[in-house]
PDB file of N, CA and C in Angstrom:
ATOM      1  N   UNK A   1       2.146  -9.095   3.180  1.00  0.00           N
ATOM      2  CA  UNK A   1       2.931  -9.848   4.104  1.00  0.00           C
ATOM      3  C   UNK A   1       4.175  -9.016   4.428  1.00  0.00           C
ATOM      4  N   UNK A   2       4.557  -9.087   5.804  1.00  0.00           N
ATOM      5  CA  UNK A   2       5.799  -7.887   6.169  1.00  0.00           C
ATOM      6  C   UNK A   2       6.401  -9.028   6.891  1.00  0.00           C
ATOM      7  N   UNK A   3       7.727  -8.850   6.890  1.00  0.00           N
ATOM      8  CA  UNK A   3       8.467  -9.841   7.530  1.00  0.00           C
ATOM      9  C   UNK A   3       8.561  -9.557   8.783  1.00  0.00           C
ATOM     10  N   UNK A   4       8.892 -10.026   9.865  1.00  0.00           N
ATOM     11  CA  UNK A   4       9.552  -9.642  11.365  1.00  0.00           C
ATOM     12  C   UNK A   4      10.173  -8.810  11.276  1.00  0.00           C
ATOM     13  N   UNK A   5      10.104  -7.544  11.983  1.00  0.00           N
ATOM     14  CA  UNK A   5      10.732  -6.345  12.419  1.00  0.00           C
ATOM     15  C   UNK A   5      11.260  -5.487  10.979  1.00  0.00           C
ATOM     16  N   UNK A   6      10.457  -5.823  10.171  1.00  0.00           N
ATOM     17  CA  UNK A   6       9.944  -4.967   8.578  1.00  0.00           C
ATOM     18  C   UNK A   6       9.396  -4.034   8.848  1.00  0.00           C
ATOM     19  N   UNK A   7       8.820  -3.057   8.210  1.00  0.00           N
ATOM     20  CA  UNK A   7       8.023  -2.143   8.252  1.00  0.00           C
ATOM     21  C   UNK A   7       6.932  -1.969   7.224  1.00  0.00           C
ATOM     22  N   UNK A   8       5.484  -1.130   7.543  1.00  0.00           N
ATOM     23  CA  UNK A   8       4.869  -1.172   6.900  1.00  0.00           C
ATOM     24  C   UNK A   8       4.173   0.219   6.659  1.00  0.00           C
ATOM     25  N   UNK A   9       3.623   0.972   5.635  1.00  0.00           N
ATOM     26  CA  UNK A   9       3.605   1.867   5.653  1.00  0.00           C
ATOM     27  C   UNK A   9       1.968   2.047   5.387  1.00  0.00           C
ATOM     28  N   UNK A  10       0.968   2.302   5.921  1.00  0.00           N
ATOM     29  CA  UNK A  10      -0.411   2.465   5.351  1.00  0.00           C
ATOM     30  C   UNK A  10      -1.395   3.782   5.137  1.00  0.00           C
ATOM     31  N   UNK A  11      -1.874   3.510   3.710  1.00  0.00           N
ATOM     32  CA  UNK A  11      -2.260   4.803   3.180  1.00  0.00           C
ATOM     33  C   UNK A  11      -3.993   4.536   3.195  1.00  0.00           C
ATOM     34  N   UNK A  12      -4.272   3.728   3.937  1.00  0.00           N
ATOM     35  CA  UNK A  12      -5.550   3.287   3.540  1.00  0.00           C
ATOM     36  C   UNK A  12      -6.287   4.096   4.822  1.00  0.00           C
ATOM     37  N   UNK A  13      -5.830   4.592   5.538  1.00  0.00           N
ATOM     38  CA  UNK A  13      -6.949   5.069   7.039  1.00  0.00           C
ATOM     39  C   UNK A  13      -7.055   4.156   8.123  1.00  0.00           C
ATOM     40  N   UNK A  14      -6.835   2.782   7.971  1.00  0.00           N
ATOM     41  CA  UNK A  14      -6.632   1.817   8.812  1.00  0.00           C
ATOM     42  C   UNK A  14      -5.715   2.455  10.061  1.00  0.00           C
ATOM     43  N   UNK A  15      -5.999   2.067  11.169  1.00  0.00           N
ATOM     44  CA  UNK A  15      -5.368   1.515  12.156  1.00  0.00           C
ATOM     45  C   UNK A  15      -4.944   0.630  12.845  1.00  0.00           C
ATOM     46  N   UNK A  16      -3.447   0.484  12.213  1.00  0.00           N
ATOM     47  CA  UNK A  16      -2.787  -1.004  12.294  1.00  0.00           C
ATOM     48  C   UNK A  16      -2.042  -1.046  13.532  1.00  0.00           C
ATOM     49  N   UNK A  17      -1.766  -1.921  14.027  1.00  0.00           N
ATOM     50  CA  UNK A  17      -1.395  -2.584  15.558  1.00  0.00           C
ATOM     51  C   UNK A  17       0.183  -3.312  15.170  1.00  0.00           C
ATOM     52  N   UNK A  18       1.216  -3.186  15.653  1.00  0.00           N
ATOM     53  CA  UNK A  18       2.045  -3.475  15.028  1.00  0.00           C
ATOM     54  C   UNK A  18       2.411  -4.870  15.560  1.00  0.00           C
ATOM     55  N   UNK A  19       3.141  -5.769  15.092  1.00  0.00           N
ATOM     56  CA  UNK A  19       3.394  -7.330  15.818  1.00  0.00           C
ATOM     57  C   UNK A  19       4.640  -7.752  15.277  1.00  0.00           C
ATOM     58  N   UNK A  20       5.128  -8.223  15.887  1.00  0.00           N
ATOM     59  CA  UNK A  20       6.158  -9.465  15.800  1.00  0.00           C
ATOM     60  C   UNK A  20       7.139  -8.235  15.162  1.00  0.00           C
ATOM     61  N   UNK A  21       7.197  -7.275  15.884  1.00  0.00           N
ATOM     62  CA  UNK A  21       8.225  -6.124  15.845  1.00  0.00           C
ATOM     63  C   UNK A  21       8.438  -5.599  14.804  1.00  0.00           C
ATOM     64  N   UNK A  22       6.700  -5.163  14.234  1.00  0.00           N
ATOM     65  CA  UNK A  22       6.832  -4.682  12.714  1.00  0.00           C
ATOM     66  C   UNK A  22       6.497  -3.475  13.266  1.00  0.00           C
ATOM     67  N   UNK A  23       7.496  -2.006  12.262  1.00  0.00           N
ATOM     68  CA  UNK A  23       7.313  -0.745  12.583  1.00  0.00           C
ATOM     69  C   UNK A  23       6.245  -0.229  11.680  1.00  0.00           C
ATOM     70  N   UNK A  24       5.145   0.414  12.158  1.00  0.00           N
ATOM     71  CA  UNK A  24       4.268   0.524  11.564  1.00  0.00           C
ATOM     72  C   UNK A  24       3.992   2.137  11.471  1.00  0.00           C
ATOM     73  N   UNK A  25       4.302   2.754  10.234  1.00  0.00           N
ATOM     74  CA  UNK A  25       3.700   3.999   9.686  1.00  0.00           C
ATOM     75  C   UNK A  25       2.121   4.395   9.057  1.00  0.00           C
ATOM     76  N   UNK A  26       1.563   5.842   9.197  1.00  0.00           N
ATOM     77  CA  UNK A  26       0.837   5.753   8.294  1.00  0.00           C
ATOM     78  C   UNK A  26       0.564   6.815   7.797  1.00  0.00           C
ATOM     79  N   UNK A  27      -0.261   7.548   6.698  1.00  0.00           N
ATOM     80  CA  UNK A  27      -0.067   8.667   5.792  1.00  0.00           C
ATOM     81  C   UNK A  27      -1.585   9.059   5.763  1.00  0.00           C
ATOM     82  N   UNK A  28      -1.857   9.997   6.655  1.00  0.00           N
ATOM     83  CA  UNK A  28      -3.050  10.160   6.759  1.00  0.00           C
ATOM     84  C   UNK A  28      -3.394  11.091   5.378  1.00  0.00           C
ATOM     85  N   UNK A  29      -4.560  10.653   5.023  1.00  0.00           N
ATOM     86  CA  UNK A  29      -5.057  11.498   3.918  1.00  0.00           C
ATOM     87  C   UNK A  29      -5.910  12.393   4.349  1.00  0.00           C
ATOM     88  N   UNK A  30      -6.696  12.972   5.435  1.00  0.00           N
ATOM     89  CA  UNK A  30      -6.976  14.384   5.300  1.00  0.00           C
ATOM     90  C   UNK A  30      -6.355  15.443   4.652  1.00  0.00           C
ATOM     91  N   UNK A  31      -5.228  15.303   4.839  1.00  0.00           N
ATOM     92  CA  UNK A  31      -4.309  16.745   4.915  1.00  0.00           C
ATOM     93  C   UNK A  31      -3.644  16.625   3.749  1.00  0.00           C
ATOM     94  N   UNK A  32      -2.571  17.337   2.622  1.00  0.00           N
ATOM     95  CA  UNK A  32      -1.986  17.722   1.866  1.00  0.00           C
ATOM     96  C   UNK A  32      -1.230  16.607   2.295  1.00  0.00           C
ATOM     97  N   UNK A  33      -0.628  15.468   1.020  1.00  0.00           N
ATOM     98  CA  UNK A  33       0.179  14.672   1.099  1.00  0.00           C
ATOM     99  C   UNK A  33       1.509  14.135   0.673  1.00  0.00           C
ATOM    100  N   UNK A  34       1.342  15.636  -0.091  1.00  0.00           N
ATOM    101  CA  UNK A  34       1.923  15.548  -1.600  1.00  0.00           C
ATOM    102  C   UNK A  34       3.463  15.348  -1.065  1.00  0.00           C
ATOM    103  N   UNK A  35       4.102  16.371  -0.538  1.00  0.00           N
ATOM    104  CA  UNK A  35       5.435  15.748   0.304  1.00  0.00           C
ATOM    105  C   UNK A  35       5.409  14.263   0.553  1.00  0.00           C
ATOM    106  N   UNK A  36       4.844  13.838   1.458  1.00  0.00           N
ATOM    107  CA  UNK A  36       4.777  12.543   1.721  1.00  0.00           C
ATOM    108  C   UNK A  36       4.971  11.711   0.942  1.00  0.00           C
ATOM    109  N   UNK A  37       3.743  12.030  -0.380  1.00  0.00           N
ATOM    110  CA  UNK A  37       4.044  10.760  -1.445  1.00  0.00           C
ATOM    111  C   UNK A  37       5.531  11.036  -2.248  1.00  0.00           C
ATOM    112  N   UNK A  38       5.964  12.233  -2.178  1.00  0.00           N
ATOM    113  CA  UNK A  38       7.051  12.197  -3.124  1.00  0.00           C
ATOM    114  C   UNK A  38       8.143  11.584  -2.100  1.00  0.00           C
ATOM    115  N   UNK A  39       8.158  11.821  -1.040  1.00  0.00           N
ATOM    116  CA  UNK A  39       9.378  11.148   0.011  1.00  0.00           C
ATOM    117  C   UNK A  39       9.192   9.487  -0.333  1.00  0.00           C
ATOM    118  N   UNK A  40       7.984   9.287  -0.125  1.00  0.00           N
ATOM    119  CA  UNK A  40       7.699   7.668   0.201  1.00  0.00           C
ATOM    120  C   UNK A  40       8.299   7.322  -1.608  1.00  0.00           C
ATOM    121  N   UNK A  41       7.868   8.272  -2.638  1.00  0.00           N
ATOM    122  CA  UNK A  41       8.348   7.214  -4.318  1.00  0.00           C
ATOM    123  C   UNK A  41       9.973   7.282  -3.777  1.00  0.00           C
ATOM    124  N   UNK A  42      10.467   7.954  -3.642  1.00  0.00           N
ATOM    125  CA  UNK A  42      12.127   8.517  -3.646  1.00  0.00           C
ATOM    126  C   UNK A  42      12.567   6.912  -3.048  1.00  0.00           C
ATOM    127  N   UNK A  43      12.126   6.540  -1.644  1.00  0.00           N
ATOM    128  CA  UNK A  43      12.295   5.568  -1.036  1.00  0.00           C
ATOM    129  C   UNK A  43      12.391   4.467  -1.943  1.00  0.00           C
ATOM    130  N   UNK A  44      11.384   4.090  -2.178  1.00  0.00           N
ATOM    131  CA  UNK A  44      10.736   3.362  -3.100  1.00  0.00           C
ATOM    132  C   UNK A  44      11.702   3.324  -4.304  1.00  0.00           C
ATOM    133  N   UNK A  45      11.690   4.382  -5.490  1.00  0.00           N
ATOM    134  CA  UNK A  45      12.935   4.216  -6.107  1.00  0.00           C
ATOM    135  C   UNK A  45      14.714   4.289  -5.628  1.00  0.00           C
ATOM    136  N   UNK A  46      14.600   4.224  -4.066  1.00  0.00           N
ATOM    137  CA  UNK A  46      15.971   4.302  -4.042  1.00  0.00           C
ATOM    138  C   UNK A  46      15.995   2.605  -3.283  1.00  0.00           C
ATOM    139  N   UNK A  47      15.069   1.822  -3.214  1.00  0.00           N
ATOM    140  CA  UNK A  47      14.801   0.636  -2.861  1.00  0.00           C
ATOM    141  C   UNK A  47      14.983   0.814  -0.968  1.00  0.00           C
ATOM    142  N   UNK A  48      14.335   1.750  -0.824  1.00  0.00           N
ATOM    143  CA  UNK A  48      14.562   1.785   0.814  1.00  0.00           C
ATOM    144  C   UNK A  48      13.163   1.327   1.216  1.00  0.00           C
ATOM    145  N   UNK A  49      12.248   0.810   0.644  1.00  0.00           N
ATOM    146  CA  UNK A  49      11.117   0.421   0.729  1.00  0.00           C
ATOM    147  C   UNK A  49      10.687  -0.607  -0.470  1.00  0.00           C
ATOM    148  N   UNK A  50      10.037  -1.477  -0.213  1.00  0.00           N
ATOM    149  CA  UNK A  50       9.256  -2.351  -1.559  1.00  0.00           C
ATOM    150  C   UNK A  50       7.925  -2.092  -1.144  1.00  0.00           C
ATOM    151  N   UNK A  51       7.473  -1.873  -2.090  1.00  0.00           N
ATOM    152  CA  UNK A  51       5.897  -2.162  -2.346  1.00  0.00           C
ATOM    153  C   UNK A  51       5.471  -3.566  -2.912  1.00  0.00           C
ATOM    154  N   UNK A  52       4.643  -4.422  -1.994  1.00  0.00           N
ATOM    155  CA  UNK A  52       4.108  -5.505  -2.730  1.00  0.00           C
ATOM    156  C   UNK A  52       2.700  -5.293  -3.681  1.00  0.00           C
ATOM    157  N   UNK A  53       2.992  -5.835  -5.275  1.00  0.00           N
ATOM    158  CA  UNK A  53       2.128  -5.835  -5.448  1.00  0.00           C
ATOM    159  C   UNK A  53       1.307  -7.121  -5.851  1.00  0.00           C
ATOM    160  N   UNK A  54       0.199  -7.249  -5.069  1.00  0.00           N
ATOM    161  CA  UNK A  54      -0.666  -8.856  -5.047  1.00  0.00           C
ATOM    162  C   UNK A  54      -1.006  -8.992  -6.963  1.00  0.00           C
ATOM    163  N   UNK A  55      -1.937  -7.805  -7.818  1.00  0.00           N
ATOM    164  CA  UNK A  55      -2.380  -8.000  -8.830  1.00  0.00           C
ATOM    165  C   UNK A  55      -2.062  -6.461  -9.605  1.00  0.00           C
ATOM    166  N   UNK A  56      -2.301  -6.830 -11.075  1.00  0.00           N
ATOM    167  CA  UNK A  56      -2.436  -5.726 -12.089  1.00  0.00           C
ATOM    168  C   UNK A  56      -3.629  -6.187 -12.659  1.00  0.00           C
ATOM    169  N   UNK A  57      -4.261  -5.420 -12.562  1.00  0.00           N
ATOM    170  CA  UNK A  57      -5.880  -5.867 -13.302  1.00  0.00           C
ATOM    171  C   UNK A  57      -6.104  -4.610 -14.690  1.00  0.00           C
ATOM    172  N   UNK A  58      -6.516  -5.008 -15.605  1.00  0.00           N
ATOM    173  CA  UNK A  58      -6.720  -4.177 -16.803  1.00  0.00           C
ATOM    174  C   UNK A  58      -7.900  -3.133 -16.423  1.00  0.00           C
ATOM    175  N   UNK A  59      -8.147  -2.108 -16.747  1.00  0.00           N
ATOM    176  CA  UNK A  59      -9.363  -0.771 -16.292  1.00  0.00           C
ATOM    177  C   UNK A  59     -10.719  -1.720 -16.527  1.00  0.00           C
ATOM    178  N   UNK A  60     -10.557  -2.417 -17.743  1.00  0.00           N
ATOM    179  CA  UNK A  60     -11.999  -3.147 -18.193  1.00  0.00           C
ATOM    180  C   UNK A  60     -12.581  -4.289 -16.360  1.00  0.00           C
ATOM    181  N   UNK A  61     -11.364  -4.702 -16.078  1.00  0.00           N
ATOM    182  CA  UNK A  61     -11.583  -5.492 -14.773  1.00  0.00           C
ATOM    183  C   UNK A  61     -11.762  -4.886 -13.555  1.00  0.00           C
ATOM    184  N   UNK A  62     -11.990  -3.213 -13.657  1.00  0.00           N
ATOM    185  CA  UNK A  62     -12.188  -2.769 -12.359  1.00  0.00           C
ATOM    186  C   UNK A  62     -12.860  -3.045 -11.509  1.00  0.00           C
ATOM    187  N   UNK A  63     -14.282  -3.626 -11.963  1.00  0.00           N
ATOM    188  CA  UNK A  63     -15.188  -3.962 -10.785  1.00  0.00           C
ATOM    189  C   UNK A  63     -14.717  -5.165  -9.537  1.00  0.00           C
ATOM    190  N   UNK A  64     -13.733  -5.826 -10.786  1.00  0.00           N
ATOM    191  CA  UNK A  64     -13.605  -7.377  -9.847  1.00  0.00           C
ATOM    192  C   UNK A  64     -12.176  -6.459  -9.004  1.00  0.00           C
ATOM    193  N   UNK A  65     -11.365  -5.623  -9.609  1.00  0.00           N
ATOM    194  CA  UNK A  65     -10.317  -5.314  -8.726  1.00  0.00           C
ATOM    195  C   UNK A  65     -11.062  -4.720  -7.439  1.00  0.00           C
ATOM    196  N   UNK A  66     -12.004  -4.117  -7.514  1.00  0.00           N
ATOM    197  CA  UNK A  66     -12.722  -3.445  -6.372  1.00  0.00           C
ATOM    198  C   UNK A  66     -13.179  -4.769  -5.231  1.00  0.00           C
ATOM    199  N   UNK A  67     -14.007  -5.226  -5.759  1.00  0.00           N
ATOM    200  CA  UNK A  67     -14.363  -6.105  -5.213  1.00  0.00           C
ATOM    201  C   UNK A  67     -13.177  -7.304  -3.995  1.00  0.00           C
ATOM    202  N   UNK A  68     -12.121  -7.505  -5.008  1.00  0.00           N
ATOM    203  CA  UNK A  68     -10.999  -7.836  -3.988  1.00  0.00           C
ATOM    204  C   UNK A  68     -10.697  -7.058  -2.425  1.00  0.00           C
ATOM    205  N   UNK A  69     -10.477  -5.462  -3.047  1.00  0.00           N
ATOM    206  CA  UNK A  69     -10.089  -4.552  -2.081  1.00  0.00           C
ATOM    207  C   UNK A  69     -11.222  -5.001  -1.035  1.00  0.00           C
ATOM    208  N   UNK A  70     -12.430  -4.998  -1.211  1.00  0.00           N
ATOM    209  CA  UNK A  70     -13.250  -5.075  -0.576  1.00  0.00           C
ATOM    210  C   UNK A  70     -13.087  -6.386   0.754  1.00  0.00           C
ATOM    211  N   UNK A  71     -12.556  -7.292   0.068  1.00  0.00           N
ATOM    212  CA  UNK A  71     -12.730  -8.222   0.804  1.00  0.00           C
ATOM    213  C   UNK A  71     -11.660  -8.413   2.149  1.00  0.00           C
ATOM    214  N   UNK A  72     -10.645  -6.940   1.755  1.00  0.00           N
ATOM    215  CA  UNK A  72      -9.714  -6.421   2.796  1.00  0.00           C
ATOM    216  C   UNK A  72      -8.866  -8.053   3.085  1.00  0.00           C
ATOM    217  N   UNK A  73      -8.741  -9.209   2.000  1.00  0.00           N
ATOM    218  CA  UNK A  73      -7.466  -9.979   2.316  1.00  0.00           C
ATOM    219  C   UNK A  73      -6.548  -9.888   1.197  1.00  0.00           C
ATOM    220  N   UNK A  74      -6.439  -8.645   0.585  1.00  0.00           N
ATOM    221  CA  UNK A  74      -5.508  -8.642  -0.422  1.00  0.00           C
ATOM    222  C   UNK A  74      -4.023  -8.874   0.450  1.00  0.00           C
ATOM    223  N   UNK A  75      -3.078  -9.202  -0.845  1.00  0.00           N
ATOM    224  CA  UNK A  75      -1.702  -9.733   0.057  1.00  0.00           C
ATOM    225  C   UNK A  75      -0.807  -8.487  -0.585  1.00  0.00           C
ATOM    226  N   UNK A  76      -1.055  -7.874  -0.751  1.00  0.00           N
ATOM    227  CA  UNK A  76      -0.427  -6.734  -1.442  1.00  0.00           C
ATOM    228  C   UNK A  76      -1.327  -5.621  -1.975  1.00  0.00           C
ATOM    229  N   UNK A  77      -0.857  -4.530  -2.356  1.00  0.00           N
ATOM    230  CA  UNK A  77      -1.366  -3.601  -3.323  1.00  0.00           C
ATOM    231  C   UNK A  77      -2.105  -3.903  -5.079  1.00  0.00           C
ATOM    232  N   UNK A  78      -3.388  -4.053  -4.872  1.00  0.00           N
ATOM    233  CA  UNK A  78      -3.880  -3.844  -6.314  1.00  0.00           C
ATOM    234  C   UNK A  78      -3.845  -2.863  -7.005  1.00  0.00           C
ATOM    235  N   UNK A  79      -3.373  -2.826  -8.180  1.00  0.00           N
ATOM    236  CA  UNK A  79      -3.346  -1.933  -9.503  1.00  0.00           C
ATOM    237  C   UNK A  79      -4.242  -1.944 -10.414  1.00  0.00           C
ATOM    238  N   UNK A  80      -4.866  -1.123 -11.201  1.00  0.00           N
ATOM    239  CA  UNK A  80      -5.499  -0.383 -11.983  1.00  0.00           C
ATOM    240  C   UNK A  80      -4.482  -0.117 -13.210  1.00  0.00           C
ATOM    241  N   UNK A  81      -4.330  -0.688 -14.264  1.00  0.00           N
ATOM    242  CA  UNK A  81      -3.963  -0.425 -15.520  1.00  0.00           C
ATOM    243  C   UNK A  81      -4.776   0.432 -16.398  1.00  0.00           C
ATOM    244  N   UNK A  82      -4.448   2.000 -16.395  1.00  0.00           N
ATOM    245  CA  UNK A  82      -4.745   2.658 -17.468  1.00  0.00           C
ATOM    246  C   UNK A  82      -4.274   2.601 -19.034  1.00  0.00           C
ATOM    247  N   UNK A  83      -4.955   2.171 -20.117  1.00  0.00           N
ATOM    248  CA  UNK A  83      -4.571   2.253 -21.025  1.00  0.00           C
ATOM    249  C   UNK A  83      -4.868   2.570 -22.391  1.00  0.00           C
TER     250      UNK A  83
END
């Protein structure tokens, strides 16, 4: 969920359409990203960005975390707990 005239940043390959005056980025993964991701954590730890995250699922629950992604209505970012 992005608020009005929020921004959103997508790493997934999607091509998102922007609305209700949301600025919409995205981080294509063909190419070398590695800049990118370190700009986007910096953000991120300097709180110039939030990441939502919908779930933390344990490694043993991966299938069902997959399965969510799948269903493309996650409300946030799912996690993968290595441990």
């Amino acid at each position: 969920m992005v608020r009005d005239g929020g921004r959103l940043i997508a790493v997934s390959g999607d091509r998102l359409i922007s609305e209700r005056g949301v600025q919409v980025g995205t981080v294509p993964y063909d190419v070398d990203v590695r800049d990118d991701v370190a700009q986007l954590l910096k953000q991120i730890a300097a709180r110039e960005l939030r990441v939502e995250i919908e779930r933390v699922y344990p490694f043993a629950e991966a299938p069902a975390a997959l399965a969510k992604v799948q269903t493309r209505h996650a409300r946030g970012k799912i996690v993968l707990r290595l441990e």
